[in-house]
Protein backbone atom coordinates (compact mmCIF):
# COMPACT_ATOMS: atom_id res chain seq x y z
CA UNK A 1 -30.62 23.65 -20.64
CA UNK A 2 -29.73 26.00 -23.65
CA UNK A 3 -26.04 28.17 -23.89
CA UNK A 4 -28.13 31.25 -22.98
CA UNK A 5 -28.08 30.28 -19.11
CA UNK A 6 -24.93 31.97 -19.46
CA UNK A 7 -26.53 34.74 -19.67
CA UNK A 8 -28.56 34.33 -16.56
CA UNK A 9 -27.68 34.95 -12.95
CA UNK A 10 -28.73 31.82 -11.51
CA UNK A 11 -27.57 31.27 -7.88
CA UNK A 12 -25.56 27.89 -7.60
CA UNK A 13 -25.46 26.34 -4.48
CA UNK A 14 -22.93 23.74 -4.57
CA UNK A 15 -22.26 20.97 -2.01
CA UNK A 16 -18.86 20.67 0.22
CA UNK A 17 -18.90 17.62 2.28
CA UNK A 18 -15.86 16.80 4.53
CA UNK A 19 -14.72 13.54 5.80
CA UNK A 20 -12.60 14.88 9.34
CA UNK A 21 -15.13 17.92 9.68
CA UNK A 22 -14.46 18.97 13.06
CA UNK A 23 -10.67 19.16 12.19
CA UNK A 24 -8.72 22.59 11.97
CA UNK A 25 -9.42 22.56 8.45
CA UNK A 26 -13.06 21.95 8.44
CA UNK A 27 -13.64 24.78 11.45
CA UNK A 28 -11.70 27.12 9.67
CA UNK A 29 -13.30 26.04 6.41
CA UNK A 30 -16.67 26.79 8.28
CA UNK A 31 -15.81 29.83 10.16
CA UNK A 32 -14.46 31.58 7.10
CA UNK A 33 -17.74 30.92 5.16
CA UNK A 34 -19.80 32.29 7.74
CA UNK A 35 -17.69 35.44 8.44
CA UNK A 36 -17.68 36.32 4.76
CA UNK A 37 -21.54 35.76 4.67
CA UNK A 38 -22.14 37.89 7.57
CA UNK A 39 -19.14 40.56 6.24
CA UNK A 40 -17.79 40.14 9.63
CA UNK A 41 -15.27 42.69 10.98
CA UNK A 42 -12.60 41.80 14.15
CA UNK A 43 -9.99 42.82 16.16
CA UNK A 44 -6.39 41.12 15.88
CA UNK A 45 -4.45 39.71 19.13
CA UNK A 46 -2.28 43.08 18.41
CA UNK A 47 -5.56 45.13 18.52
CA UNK A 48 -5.41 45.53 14.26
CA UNK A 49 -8.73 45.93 12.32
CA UNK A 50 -9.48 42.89 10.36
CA UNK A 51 -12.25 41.60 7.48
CA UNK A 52 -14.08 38.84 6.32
CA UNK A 53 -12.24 37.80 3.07
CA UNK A 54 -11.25 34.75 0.96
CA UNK A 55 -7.88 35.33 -0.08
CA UNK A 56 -5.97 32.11 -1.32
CA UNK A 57 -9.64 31.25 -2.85
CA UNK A 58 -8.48 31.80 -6.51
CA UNK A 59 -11.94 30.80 -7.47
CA UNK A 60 -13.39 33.95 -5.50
CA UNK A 61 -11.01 36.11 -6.05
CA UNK A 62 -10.67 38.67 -9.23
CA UNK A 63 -8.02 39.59 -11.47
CA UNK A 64 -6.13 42.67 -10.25
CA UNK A 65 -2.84 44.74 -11.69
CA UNK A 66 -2.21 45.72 -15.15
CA UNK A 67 -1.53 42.62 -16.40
CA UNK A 68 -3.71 40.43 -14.38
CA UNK A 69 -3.48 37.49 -13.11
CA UNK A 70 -4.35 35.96 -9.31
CA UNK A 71 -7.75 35.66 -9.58
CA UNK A 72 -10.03 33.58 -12.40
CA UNK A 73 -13.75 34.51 -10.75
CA UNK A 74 -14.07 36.92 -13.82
CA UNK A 75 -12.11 34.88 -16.54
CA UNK A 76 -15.07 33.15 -17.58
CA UNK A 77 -19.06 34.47 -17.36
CA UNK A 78 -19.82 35.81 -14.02
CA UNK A 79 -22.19 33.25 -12.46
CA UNK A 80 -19.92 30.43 -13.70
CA UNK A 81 -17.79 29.82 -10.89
CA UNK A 82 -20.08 28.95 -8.10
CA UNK A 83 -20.03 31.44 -5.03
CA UNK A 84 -18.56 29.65 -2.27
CA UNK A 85 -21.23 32.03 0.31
CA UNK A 86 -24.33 30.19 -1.34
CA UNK A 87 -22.75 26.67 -0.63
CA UNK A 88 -23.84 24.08 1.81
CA UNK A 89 -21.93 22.54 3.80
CA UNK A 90 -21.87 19.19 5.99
CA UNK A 91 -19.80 16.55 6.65
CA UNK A 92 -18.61 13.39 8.77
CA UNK A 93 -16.71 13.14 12.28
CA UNK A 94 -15.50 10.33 14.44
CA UNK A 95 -15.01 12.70 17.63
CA UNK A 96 -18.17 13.85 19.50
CA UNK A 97 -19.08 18.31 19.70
CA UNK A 98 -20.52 21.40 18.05
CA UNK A 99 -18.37 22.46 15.13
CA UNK A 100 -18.19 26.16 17.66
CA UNK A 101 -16.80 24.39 20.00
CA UNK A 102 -14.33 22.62 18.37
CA UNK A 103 -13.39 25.91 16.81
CA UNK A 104 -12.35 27.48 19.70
CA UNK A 105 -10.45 24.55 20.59
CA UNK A 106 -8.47 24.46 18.13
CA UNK A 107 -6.78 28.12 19.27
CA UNK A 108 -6.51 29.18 15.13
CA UNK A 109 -7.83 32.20 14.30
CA UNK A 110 -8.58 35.35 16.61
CA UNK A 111 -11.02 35.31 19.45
CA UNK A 112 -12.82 38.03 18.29
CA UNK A 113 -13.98 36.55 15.52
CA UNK A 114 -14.38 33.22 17.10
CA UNK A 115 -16.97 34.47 19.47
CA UNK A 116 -18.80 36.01 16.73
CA UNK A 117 -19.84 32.61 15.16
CA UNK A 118 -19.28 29.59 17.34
CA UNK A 119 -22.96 29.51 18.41
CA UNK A 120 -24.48 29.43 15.14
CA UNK A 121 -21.58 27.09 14.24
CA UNK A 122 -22.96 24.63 16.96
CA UNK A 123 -26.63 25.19 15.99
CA UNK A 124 -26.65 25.07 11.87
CA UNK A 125 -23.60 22.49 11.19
CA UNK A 126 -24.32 18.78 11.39
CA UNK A 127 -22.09 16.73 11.78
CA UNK A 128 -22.75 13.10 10.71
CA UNK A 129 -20.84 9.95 12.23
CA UNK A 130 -18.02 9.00 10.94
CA UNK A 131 -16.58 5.04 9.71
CA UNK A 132 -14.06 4.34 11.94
CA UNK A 133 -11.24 1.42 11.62
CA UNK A 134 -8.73 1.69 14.55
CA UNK A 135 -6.48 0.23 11.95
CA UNK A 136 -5.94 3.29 10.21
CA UNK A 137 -5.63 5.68 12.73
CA UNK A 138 -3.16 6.56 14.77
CA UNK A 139 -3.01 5.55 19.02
CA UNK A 140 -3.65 9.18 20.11
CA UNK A 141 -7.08 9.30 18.19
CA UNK A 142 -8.87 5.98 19.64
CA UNK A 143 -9.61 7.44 22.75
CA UNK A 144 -11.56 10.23 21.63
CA UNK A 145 -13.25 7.99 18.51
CA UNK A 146 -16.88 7.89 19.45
CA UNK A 147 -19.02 9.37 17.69
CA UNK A 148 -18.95 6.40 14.64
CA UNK A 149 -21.60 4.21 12.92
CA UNK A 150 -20.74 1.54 15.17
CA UNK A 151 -23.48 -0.32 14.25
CA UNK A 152 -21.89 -1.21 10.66
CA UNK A 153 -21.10 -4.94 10.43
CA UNK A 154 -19.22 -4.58 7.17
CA UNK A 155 -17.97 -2.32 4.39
CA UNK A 156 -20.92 -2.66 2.47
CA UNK A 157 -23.36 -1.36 4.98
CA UNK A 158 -20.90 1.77 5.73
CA UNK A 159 -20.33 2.34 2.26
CA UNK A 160 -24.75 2.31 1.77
CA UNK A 161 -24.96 4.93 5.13
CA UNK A 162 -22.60 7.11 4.05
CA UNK A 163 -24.41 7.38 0.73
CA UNK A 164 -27.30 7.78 2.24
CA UNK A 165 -25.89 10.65 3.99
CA UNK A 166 -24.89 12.02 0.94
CA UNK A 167 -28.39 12.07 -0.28
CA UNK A 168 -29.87 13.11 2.66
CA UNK A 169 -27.52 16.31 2.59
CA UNK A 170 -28.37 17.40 -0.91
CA UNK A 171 -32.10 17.29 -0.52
CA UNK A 172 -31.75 18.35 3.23
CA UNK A 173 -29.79 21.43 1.92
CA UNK A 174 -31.63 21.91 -1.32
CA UNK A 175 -28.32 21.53 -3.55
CA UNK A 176 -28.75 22.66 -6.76
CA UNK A 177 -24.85 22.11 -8.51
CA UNK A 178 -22.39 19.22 -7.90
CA UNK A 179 -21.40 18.02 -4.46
CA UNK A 180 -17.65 16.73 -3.80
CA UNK A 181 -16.61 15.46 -0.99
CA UNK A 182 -13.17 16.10 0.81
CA UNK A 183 -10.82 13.74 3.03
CA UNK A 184 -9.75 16.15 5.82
CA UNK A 185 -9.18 13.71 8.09
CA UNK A 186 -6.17 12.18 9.77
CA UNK A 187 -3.35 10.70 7.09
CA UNK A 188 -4.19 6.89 7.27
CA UNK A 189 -1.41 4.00 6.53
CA UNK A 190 -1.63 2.69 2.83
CA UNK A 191 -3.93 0.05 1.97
CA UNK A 192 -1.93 -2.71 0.30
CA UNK A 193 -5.23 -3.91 -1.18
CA UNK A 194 -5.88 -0.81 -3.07
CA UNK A 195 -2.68 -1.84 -5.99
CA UNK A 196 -5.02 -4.93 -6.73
CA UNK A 197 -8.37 -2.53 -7.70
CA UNK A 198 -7.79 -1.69 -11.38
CA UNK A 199 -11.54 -1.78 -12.70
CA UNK A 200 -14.73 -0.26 -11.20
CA UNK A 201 -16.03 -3.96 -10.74
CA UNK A 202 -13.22 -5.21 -8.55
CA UNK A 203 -13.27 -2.12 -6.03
CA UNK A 204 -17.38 -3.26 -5.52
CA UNK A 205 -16.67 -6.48 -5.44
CA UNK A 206 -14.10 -5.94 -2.82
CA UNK A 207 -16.55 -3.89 -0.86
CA UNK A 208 -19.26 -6.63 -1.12
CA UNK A 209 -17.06 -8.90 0.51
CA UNK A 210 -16.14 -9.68 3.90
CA UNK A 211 -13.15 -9.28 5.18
CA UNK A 212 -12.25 -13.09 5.35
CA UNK A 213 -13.15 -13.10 1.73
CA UNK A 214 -11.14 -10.34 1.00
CA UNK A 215 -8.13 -11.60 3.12
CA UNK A 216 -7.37 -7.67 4.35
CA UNK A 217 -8.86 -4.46 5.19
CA UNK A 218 -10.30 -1.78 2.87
CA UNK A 219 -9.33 1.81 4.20
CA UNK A 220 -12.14 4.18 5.41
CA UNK A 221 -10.85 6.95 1.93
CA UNK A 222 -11.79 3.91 -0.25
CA UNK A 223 -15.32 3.90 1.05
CA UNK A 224 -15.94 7.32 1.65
CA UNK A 225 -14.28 7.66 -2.12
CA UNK A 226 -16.72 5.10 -3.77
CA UNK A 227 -19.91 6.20 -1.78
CA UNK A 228 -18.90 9.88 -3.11
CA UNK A 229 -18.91 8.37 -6.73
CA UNK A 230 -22.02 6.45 -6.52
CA UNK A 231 -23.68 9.07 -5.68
CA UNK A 232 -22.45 11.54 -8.67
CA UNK A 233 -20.58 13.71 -6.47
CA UNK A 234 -16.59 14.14 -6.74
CA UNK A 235 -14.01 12.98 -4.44
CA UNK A 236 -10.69 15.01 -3.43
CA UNK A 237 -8.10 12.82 -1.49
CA UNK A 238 -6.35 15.99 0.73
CA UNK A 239 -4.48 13.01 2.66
CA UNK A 240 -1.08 11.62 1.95
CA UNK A 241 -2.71 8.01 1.87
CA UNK A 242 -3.38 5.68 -1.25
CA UNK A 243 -7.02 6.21 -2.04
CA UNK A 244 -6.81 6.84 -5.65
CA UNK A 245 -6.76 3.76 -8.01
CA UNK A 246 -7.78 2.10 -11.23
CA UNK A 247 -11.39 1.41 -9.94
CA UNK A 248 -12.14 4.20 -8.83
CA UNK A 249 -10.91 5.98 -11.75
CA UNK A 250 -12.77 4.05 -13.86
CA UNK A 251 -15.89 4.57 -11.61
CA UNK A 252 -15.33 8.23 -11.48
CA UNK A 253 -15.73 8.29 -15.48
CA UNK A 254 -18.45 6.04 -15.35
CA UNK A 255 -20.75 8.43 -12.68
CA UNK A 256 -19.44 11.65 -15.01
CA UNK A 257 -17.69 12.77 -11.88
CA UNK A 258 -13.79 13.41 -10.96
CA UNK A 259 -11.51 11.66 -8.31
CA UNK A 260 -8.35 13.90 -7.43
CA UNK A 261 -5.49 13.68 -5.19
CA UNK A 262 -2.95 13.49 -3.41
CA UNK A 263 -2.03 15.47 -0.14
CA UNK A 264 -2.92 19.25 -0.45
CA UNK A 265 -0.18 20.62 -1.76
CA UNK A 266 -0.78 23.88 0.50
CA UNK A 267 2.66 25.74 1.82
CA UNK A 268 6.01 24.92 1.94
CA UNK A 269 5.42 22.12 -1.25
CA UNK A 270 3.59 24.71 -2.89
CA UNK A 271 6.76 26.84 -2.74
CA UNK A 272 8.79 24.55 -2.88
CA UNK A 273 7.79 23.22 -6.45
CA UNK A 274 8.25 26.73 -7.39
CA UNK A 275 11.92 27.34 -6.46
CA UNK A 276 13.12 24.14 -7.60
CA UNK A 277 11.02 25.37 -11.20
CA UNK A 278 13.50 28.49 -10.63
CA UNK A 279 16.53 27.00 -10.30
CA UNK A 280 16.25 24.92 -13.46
CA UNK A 281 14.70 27.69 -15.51
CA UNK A 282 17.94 29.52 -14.29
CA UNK A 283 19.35 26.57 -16.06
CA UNK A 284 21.20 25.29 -12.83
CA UNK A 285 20.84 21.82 -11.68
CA UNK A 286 19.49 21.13 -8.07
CA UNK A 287 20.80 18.28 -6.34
CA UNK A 288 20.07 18.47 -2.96
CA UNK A 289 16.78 18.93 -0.95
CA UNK A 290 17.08 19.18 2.73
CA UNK A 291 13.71 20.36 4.36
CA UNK A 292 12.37 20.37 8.06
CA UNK A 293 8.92 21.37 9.09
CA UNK A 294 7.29 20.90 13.20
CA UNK A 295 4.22 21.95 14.02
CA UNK A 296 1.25 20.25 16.77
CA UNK A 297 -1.82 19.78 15.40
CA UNK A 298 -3.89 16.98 15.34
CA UNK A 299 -2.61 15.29 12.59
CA UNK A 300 1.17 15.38 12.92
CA UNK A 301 -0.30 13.98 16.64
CA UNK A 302 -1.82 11.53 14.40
CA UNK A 303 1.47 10.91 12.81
CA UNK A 304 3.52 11.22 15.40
CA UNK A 305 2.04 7.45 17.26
CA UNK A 306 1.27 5.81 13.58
CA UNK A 307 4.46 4.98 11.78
CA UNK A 308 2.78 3.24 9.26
CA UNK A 309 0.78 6.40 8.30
CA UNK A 310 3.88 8.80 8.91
CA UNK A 311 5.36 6.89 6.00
CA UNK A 312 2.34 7.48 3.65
CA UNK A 313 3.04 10.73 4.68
CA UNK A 314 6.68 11.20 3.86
CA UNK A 315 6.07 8.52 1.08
CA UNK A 316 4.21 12.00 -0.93
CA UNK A 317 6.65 14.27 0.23
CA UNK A 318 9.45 12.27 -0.98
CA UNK A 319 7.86 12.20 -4.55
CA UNK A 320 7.24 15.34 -5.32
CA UNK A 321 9.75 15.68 -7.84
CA UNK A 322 9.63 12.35 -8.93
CA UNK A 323 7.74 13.20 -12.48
CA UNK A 324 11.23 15.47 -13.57
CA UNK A 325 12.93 11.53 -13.19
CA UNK A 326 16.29 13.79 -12.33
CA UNK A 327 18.68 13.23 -9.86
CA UNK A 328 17.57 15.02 -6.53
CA UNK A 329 18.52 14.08 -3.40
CA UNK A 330 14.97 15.10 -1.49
CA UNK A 331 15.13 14.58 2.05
CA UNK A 332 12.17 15.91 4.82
CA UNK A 333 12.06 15.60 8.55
CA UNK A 334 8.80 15.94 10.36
CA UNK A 335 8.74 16.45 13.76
CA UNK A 336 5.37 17.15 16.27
CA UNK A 337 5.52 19.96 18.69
CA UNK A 338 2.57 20.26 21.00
CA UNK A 339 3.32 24.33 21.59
CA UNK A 340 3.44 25.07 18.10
CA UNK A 341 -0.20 24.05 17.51
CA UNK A 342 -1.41 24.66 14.10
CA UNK A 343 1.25 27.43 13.10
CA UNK A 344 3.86 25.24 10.92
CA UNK A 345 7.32 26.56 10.74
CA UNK A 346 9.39 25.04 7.71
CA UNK A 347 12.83 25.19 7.21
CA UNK A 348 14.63 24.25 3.35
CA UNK A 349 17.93 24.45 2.04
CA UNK A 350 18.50 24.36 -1.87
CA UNK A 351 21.72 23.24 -3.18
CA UNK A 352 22.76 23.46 -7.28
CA UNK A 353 25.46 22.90 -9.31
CA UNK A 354 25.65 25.80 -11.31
CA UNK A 355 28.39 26.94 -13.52
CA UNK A 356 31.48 25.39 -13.71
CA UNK A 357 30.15 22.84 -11.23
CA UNK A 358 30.08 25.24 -8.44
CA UNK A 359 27.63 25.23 -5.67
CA UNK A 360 24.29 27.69 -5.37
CA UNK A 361 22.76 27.09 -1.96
CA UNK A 362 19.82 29.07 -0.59
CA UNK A 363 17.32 28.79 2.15
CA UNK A 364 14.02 29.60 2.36
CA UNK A 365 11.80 30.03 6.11
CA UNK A 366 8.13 29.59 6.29
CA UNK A 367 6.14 30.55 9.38
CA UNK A 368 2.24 30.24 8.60
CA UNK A 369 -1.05 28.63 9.74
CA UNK A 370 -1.09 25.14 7.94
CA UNK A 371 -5.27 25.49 7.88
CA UNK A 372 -5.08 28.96 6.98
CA UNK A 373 -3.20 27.36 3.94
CA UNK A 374 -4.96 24.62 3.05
CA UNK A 375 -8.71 25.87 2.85
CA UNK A 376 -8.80 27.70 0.45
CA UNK A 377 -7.32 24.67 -1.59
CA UNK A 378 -10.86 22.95 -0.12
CA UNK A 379 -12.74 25.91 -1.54
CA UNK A 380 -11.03 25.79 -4.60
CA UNK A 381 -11.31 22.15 -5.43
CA UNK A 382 -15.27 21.98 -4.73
CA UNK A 383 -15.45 25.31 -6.94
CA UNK A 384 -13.63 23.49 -9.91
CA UNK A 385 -15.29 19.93 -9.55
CA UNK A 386 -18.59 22.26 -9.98
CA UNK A 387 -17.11 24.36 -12.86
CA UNK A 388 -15.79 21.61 -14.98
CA UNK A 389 -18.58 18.83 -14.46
CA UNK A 390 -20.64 22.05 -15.58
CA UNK A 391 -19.19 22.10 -18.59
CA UNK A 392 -18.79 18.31 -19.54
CA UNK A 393 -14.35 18.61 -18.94
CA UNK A 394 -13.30 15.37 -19.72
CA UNK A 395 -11.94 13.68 -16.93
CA UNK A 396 -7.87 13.14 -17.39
CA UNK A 397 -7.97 17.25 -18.80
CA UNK A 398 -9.52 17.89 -15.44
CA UNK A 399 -7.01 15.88 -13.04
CA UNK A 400 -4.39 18.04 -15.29
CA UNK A 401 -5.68 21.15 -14.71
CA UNK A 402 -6.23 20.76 -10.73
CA UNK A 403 -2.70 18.87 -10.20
CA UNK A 404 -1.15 22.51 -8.74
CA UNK A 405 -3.46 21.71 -5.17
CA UNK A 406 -1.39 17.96 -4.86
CA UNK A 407 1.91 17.69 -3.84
CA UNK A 408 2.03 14.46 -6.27
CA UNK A 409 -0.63 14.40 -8.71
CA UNK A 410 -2.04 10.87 -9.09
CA UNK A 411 -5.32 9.62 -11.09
CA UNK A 412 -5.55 11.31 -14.41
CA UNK A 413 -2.34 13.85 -13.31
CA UNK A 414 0.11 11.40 -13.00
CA UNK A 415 3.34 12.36 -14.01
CA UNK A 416 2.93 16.20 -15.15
CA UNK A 417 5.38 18.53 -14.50
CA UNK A 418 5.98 19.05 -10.73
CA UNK A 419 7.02 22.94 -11.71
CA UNK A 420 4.05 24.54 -9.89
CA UNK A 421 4.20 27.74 -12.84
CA UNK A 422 3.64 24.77 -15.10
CA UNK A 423 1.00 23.28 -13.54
CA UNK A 424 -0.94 26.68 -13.05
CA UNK A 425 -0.67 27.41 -16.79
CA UNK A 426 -2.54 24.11 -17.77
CA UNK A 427 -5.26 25.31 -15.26
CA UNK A 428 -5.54 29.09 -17.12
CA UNK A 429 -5.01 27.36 -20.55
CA UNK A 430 -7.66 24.81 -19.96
CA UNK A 431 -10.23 27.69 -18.52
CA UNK A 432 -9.24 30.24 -20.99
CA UNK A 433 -10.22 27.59 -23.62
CA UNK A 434 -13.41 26.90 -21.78
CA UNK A 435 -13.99 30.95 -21.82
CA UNK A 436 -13.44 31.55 -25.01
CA UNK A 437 -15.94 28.51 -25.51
CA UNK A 438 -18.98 30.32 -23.62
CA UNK A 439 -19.01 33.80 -24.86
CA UNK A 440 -18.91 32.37 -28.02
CA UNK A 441 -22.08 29.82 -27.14
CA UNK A 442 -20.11 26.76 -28.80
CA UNK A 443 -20.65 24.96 -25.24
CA UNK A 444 -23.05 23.29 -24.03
CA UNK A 445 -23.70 23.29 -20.42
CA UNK A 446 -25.11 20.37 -18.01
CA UNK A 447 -27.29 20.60 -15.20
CA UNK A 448 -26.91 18.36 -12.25
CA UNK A 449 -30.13 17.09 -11.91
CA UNK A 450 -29.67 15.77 -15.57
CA UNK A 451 -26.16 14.60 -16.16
CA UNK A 452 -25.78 14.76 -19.99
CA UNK A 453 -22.85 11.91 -21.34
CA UNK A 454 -19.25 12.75 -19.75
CA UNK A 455 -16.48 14.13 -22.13
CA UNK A 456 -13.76 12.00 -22.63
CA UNK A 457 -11.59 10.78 -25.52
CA UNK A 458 -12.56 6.41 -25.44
CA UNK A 459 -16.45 5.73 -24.74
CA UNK A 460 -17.10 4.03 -21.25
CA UNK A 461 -19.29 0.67 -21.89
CA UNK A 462 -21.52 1.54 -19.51
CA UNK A 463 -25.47 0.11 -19.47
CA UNK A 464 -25.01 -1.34 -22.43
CA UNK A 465 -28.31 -2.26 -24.75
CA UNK A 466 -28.96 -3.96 -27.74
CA UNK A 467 -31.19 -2.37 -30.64
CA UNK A 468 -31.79 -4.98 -33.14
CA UNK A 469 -28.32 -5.27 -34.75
CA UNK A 470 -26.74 -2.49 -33.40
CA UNK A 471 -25.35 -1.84 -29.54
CA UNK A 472 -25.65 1.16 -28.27
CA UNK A 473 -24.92 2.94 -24.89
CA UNK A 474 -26.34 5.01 -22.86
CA UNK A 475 -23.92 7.88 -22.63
CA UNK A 476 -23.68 8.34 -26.56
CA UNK A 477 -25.34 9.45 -29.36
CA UNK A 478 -24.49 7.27 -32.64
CA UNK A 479 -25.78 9.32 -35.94
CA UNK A 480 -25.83 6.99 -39.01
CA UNK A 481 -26.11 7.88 -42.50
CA UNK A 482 -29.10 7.15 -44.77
CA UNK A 483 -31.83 7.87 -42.19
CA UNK A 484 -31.29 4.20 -41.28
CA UNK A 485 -32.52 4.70 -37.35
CA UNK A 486 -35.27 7.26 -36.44
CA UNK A 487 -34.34 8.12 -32.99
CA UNK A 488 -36.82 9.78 -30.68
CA UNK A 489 -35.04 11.81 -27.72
CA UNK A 490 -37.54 11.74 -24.78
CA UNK A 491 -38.06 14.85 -22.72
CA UNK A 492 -35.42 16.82 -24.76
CA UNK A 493 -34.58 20.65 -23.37
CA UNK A 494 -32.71 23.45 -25.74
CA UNK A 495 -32.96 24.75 -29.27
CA UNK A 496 -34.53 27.94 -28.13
CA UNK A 497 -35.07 28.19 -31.86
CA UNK A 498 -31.69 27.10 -33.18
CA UNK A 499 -30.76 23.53 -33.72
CA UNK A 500 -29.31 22.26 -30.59
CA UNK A 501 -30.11 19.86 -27.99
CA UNK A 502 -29.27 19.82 -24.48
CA UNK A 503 -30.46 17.66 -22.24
CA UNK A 504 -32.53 14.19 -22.64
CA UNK A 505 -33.63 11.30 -20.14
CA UNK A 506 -33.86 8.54 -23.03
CA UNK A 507 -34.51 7.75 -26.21
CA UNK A 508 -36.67 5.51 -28.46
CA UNK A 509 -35.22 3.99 -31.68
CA UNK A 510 -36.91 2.57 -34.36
CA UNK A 511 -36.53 1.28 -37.73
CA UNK A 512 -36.43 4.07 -40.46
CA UNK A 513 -36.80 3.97 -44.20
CA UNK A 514 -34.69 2.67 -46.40
């Protein structure tokens, strides 16, 4: 492919798989897709007029004001930033129902709307079954657990179904961009195992084994992770657990694909991280961190009978600030309230030493939908993974740039500044940069049926072949002086004229002259 698809106004349609799919996320997810496809128009519960519309989805949305800001979907080319209407969308479930249904059970957004699309929510979304380990779920979900591939005798055959899922739902859907897919599930425990996997090799072997062998359990993340990888499609942890590690880092690079996380970093964090950036910038000193959130949706439920998992959970939210390596006292309470549903209330007071040693205190309320604030995070993520594997971002740049939608930023992120103002100014520095790259055609874009070699700063030995005296690999391009090698690239795309070359399958080498 040549720089002057830029130029073109090819529809994308990228792939959004997600692991919990008939959660309040994925519904609302859904439902929000299909009402902006349709341009759907609804009444309120107080009788207000209301529109299909994706605000929260910086990816979708446009600059706006005299200075701009808010939106990036015309920062860089139009057509460059997939349109989240054109993607496909699928995913995995361990509970049994049409996605309609469970949309209307979940009691999120108005009726009127829901009525509008919970048929053609039940008839055009499959969902797939789910791997299930009771051991990393929490008491109130085994009951309802059956709709699982329970006829999976060990790791490796889940990890080779839920692959072939993957592939069945990109040629199934005709996919034509990258796929990632999302844990939206239930927060599991942490998998002690996990600290052990610190090359690509050691997560497959772990996977290959059996349990015995192993001598614990390997988290349902950690497969649903790797399959992801394997299959060239990125991976966004959105749970609190410990999916991310050194293996699957490594295997991320290695598949020219990313692996981000952790825990969606979606309301009160999100504004959190942005007082506590306040306070400091006001050059006061925060000491104290006393926040309380209830709400009563499935997964504080989850939570609220899984102790091991509501540590993983309060394990992230602990952290947060952790990166700063400052003295703050960061406490959180999280309590589940059945009558609250899926409308999270927050309560946090700030308290800083501020001049002369004196005390600032100040207290902040939040009253808001927890899906309504996590999608578009969803959206977002799949919409970057898409972007930057477009345009060959290397893969610790990347995990910088998307840290701002993980309340600790692990992987390639870990340890950036917490200060969410920060964080969103390495995103618009590292797509301004990528901007500035296009219009002036000095980038070279891949296409995802023909993953070009990955950017990244040390070369990944990878497929490794000899060629007479030298090694090379096959993710790089060596040039060497003296026309010592004549290199044939096989079925190369590009040039258009000029000099460049885009794409290749292989290449032949051969001894040159001397």
């Amino acid at each position: 492919m040549s720089n002057t698809l830029i130029d073109q106004k090819e529809k994308r349609k990228i792939g959004i798989l997600v692991v919990g799919l008939r959660g309040a996320n994925g519904v609302t997810m859904c439902c929000g897709m299909i009402a902006n496809r349709r341009g759907l128009e609804w009444r309120g519960p107080r009788g207000e007029h209301a529109s299909a519309n994706y605000n929260g989805c910086i990816t979708q949305l446009k600059q706006r004001g005299v200075h701009g800001g808010v939106g990036f979907a015309d920062v860089v080319p139009e057509g460059m930033l997939a349109n989240v209407n054109d993607a496909a969308i699928g995913g995995w479930d361990v509970r049994p129902g049409g996605m309609g249904d469970a949309l209307l059970e979940a009691q999120i957004l108005d009726y009127d709307l829901v009525r509008q699309v919970k048929d053609e929510m039940n008839k055009s979304i499959q969902v797939k079954r789910g791997y299930y380990d009771a051991r990393f779920i929490g008491r109130s979900q085994h009951e309802g657990a059956t709709h699982i591939l329970d006829d999976c005798s060990s790791t490796g055959e889940a990890l080779e179904r839920i692959r072939a899922d993957i592939r069945e739902f990109k040629t199934s859907n005709n996919v034509i961009g990258h796929t990632t897919v999302i844990w939206s599930a239930s927060v599991e425990p942490n998998c002690e195992l996990v600290y052990e996997l610190n090359s690509s090799e050691e997560l497959l072997r772990s996977i290959d084994m059996s349990e015995e062998e192993r001598g614990s359990p390997l988290s349902p993340s950690l497969i649903y992770a790797t399959a992801a990888i394997l299959e060239g499609c990125s991976f966004v942890n959105g749970g609190s657990q410990n999916t991310l590690c050194g293996g699957l880092e490594e295997l991320a690079m290695k598949n020219s694909c990313y692996c981000l996380g952790t825990d969606f970093k979606a309301g009160q964090t999100k504004f959190k991280t942005a007082a506590v950036e306040y306070l400091r910038t006001m050059g006061l000193t925060p000491k104290v961190i006393a926040s309380s959130n209830h709400l009563g949706n499935n997964d504080m439920k989850n939570l609220a009978t899984a102790d091991k998992a509501r540590n993983a959970k309060l394990r992230v939210k602990h952290d947060i600030f952790a990166a700063w390596e400052e003295d703050i006292d960061h406490k959180v309470a999280v309590m589940y309230t059945p009558m609250i549903n899926d409308e999270k209330r927050d309560f946090v007071e700030y308290t800083s030493l501020g001049f002369m040693d004196q005390h600032h205190t100040m207290v902040t309320y939040t009253r808001a939908s927890d899906s309504v604030l996590c999608v578009p995070l969803m959206i977002d993520s799949a919409v970057w993974c898409d972007f930057f594997r477009r345009c060959n971002q290397a893969y610790e740049s990347v995990s910088r740039s998307l840290a701002y939608l993980f309340k600790v930023p692990e992987g390639g992120a870990k340890g950036v500044d917490p200060g969410f103002f920060r964080q969103m100014e390495e995103l618009k520095g590292e797509v301004n940069g990528i901007a500035q790259a296009l219009k002036s055609r000095s980038l070279t874009l891949s296409e995802e049926s023909k993953p070009s070699s990955f950017s990244r700063v040390t070369a990944e030995k990878k497929n490794v072949q000899s060629a007479g005296s030298f090694t090379l690999g096959d993710t790089a391009i060596v040039c060497a002086g003296l026309a010592c090698v004549d290199m044939q690239l096989v079925n190369a795309t590009g040039g258009d004229g000029g000099e460049s070359i885009d794409t290749f399958e292989g290449e032949t080498s051969i001894g040159g002259g001397r």
